[in-house]
Protein backbone atom coordinates (compact mmCIF):
# COMPACT_ATOMS: atom_id res chain seq x y z
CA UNK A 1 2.93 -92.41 184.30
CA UNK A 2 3.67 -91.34 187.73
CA UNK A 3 4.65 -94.32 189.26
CA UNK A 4 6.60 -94.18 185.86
CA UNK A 5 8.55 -91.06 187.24
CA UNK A 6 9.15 -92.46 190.63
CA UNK A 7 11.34 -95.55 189.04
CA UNK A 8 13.34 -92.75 186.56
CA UNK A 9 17.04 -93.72 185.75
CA UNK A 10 19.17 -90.95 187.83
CA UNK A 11 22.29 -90.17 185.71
CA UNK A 12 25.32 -88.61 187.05
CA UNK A 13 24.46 -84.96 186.02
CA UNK A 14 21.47 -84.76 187.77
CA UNK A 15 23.04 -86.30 190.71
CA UNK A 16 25.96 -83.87 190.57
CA UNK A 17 23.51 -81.28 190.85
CA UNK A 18 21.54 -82.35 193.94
CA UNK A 19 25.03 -82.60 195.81
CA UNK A 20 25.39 -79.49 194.59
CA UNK A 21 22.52 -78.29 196.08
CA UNK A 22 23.33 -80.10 199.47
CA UNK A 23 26.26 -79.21 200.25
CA UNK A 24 25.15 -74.86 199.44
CA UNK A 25 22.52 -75.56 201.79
CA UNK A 26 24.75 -76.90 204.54
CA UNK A 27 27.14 -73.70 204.57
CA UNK A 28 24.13 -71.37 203.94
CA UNK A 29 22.97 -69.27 206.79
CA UNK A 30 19.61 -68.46 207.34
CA UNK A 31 16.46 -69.53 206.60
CA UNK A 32 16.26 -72.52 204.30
CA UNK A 33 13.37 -71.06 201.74
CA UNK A 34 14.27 -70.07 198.34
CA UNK A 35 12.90 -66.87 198.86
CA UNK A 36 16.21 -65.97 201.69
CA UNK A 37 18.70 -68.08 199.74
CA UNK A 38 21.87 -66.62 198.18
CA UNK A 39 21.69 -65.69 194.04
CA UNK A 40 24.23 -68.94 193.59
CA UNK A 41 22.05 -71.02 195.51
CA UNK A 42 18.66 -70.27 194.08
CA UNK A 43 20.42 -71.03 190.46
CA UNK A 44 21.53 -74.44 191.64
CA UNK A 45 17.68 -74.77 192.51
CA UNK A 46 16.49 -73.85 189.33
CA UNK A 47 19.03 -75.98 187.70
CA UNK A 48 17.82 -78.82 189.31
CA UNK A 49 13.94 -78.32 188.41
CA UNK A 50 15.64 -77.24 184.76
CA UNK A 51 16.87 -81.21 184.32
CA UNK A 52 13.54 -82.57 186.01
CA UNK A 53 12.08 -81.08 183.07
CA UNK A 54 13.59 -82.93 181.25
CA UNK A 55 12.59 -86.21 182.35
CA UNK A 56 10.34 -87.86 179.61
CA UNK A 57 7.51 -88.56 181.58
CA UNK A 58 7.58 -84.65 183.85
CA UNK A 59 8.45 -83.39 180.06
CA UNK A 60 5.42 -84.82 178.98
CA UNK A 61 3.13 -83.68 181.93
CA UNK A 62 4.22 -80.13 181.77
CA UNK A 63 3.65 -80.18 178.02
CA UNK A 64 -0.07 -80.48 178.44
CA UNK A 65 0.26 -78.11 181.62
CA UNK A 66 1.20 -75.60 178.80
CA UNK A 67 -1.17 -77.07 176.38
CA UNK A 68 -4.32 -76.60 178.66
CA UNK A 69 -2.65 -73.13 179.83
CA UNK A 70 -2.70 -71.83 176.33
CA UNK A 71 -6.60 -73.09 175.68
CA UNK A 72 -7.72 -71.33 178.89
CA UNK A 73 -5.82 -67.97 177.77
CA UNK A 74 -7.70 -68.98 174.27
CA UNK A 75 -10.79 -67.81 176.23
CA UNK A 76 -9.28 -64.16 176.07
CA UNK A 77 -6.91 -63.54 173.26
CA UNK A 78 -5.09 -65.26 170.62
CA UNK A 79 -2.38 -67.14 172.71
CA UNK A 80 -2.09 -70.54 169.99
CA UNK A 81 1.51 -69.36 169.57
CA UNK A 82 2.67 -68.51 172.88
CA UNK A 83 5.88 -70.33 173.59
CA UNK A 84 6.04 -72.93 176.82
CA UNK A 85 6.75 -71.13 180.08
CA UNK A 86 10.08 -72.81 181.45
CA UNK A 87 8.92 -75.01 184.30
CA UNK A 88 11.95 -73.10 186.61
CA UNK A 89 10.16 -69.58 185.74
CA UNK A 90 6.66 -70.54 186.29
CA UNK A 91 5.93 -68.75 189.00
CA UNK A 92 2.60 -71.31 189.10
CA UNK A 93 5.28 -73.68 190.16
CA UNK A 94 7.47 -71.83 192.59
CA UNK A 95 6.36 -74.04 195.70
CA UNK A 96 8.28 -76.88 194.09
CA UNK A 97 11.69 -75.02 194.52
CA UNK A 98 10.99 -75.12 198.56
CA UNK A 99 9.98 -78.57 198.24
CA UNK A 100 13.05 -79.45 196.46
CA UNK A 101 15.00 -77.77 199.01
CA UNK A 102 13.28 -79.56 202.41
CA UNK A 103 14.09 -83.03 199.90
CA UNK A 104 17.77 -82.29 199.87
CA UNK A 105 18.18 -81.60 203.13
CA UNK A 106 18.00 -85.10 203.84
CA UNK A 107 20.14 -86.16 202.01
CA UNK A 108 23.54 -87.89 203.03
CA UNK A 109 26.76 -86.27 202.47
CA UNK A 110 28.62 -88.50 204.35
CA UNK A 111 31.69 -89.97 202.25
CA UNK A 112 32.80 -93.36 203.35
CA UNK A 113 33.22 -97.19 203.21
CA UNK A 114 29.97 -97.74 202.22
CA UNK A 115 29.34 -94.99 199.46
CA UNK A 116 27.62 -97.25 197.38
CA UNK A 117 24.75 -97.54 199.80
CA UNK A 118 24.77 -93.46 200.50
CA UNK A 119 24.53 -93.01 197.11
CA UNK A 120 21.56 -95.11 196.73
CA UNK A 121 19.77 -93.60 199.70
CA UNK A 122 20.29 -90.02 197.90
CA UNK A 123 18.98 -91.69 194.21
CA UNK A 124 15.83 -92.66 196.13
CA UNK A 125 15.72 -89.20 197.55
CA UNK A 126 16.20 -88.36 194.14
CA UNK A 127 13.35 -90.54 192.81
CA UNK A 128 11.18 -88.95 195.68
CA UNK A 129 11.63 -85.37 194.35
CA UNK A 130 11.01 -86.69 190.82
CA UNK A 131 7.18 -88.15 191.88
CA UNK A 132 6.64 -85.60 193.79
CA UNK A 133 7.48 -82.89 191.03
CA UNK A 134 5.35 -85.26 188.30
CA UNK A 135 2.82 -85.57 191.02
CA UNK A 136 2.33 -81.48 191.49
CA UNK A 137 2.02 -80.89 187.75
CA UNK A 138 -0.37 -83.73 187.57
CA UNK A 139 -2.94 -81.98 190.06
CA UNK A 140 -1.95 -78.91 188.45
CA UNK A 141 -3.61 -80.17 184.85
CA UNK A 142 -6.61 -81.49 186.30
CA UNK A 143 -7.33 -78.47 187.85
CA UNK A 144 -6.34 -75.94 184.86
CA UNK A 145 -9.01 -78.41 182.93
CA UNK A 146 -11.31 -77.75 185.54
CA UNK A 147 -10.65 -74.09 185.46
CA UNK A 148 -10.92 -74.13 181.66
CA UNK A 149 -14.12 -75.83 181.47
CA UNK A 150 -15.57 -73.72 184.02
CA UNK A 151 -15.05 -70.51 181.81
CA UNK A 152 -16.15 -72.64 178.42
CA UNK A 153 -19.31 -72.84 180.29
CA UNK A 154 -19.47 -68.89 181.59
CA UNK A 155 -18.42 -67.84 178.26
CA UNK A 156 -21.25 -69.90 176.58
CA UNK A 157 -23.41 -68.62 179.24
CA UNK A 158 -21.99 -65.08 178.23
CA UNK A 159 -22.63 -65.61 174.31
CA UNK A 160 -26.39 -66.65 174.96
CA UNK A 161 -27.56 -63.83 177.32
CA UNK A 162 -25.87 -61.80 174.64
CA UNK A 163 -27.69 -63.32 171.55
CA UNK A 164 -31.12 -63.21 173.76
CA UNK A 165 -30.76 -59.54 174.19
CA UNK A 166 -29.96 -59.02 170.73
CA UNK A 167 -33.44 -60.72 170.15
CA UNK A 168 -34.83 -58.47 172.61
CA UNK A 169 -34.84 -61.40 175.38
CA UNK A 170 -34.64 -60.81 178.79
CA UNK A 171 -34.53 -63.54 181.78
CA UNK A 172 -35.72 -65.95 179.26
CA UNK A 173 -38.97 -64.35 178.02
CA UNK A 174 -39.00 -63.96 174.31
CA UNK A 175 -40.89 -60.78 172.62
CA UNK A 176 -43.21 -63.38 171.20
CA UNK A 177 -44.22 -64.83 174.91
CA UNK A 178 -43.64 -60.81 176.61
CA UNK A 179 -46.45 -59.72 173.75
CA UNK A 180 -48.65 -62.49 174.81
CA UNK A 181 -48.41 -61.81 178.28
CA UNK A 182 -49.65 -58.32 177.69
CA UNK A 183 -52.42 -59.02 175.56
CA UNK A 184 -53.32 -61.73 178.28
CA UNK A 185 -52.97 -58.82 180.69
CA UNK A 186 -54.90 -56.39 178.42
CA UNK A 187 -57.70 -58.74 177.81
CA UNK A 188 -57.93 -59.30 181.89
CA UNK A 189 -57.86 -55.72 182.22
CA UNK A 190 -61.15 -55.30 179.66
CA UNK A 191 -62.69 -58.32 181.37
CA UNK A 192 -62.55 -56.57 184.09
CA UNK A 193 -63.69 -53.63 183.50
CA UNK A 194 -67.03 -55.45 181.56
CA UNK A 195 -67.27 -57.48 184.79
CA UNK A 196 -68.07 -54.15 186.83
CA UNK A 197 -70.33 -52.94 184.10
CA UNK A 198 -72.18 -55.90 184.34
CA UNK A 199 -72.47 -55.92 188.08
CA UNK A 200 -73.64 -52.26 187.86
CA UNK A 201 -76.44 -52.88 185.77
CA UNK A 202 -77.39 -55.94 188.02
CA UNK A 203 -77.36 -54.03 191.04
CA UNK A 204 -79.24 -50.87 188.63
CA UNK A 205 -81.84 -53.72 187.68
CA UNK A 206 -82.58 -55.07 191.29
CA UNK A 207 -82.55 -51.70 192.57
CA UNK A 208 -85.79 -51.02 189.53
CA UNK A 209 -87.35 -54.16 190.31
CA UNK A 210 -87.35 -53.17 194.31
CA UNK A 211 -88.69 -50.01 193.49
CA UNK A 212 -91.72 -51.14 191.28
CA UNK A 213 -92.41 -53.54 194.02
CA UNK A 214 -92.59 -51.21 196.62
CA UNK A 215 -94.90 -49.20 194.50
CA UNK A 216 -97.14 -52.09 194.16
């Protein structure tokens, strides 16, 4: 899929856009981050990751993005009918918008004999941005499944210490085995304590049998 959305067909719209883009950031002063960028400026960059997201293969990336999202949030409260975040107003996503920018910068606004091959060098540029973009949200799934799975297994963790302390469990040790480990303990206890009666009436015996003999 994304080598898919490095070969996408760039139609005239989208291309629009990105010389859009290009030519803001060439009269813009300052620092080239969307953070410092003018209000016209950041639209045209949010415009541009609006028709991204609408590529067929990015669409369908993001749509598990959003799928997977909705399943970790699942863990915590009902969110089955949350609507899709718009990929230009998930903050999750906001390093994309700089990368976008540093992308158009290199592209060519020269106009000229040869616009045919200009144009093609900004469609690749184009493609570029488009992988890239697919690429991002692809890392970005694998690691919300990771993230979900990881709390599947705490909250199953959770739900067991939970149902062992409702059945008066602790650590692992059931009542049944904590009531045989203090009869065990108990029963040492009493051996024990026989154990020392027994040695004092061995030590009261041989202390007899040494006096009778030294009587003798």
């Amino acid at each position: 899929m994304l080598y898919d959305i490095g070969r996408v067909s760039i139609d005239y719209n989208l291309l629009q856009q990105f010389l859009i883009l290009a030519e803001q950031l060439q009269t813009c002063k300052g620092k080239k981050q969307y953070g410092y960028l003018p209000k016209d400026v950041k639209k045209s960059v949010d415009d541009i990751l609006k028709l991204l997201a609408e590529i067929p293969e990015i669409s369908k990336l993001y749509s598990e993005w959003n799928r997977l999202n909705r399943e970790k949030l699942s863990v915590y409260y009902n969110s089955s009918e949350d609507p899709d975040i718009p990929l230009e107003e998930n903050n999750e996503f906001k390093v994309l918008k700089n990368k976008i920018i540093n992308y158009v910068m290199q592209m060519d606004m020269s106009q000229g004999e040869n616009q045919t091959a200009t144009d093609n060098t900004n469609k690749s540029i184009i493609n570029d941005i488009a992988y890239m973009v697919g690429f991002f949200i692809n890392t970005a799934c694998s690691k919300r499944l990771d993230d979900l799975h990881s709390q599947l297994d705490e909250k199953e963790r959770e739900k067991l210490l939970r149902k062992k302390c409702a059945h008066g469990q602790k650590d692992g040790i059931t009542q049944d085995t904590k009531k045989e480990k203090d009869e065990s303990e108990s029963q040492r206890a009493a051996d024990n304590a026989v154990a020392v009666l027994d040695i004092g009436a061995i030590a009261a015996d041989a202390y007899a049998l040494k006096k009778r003999l030294t009587k003798g």
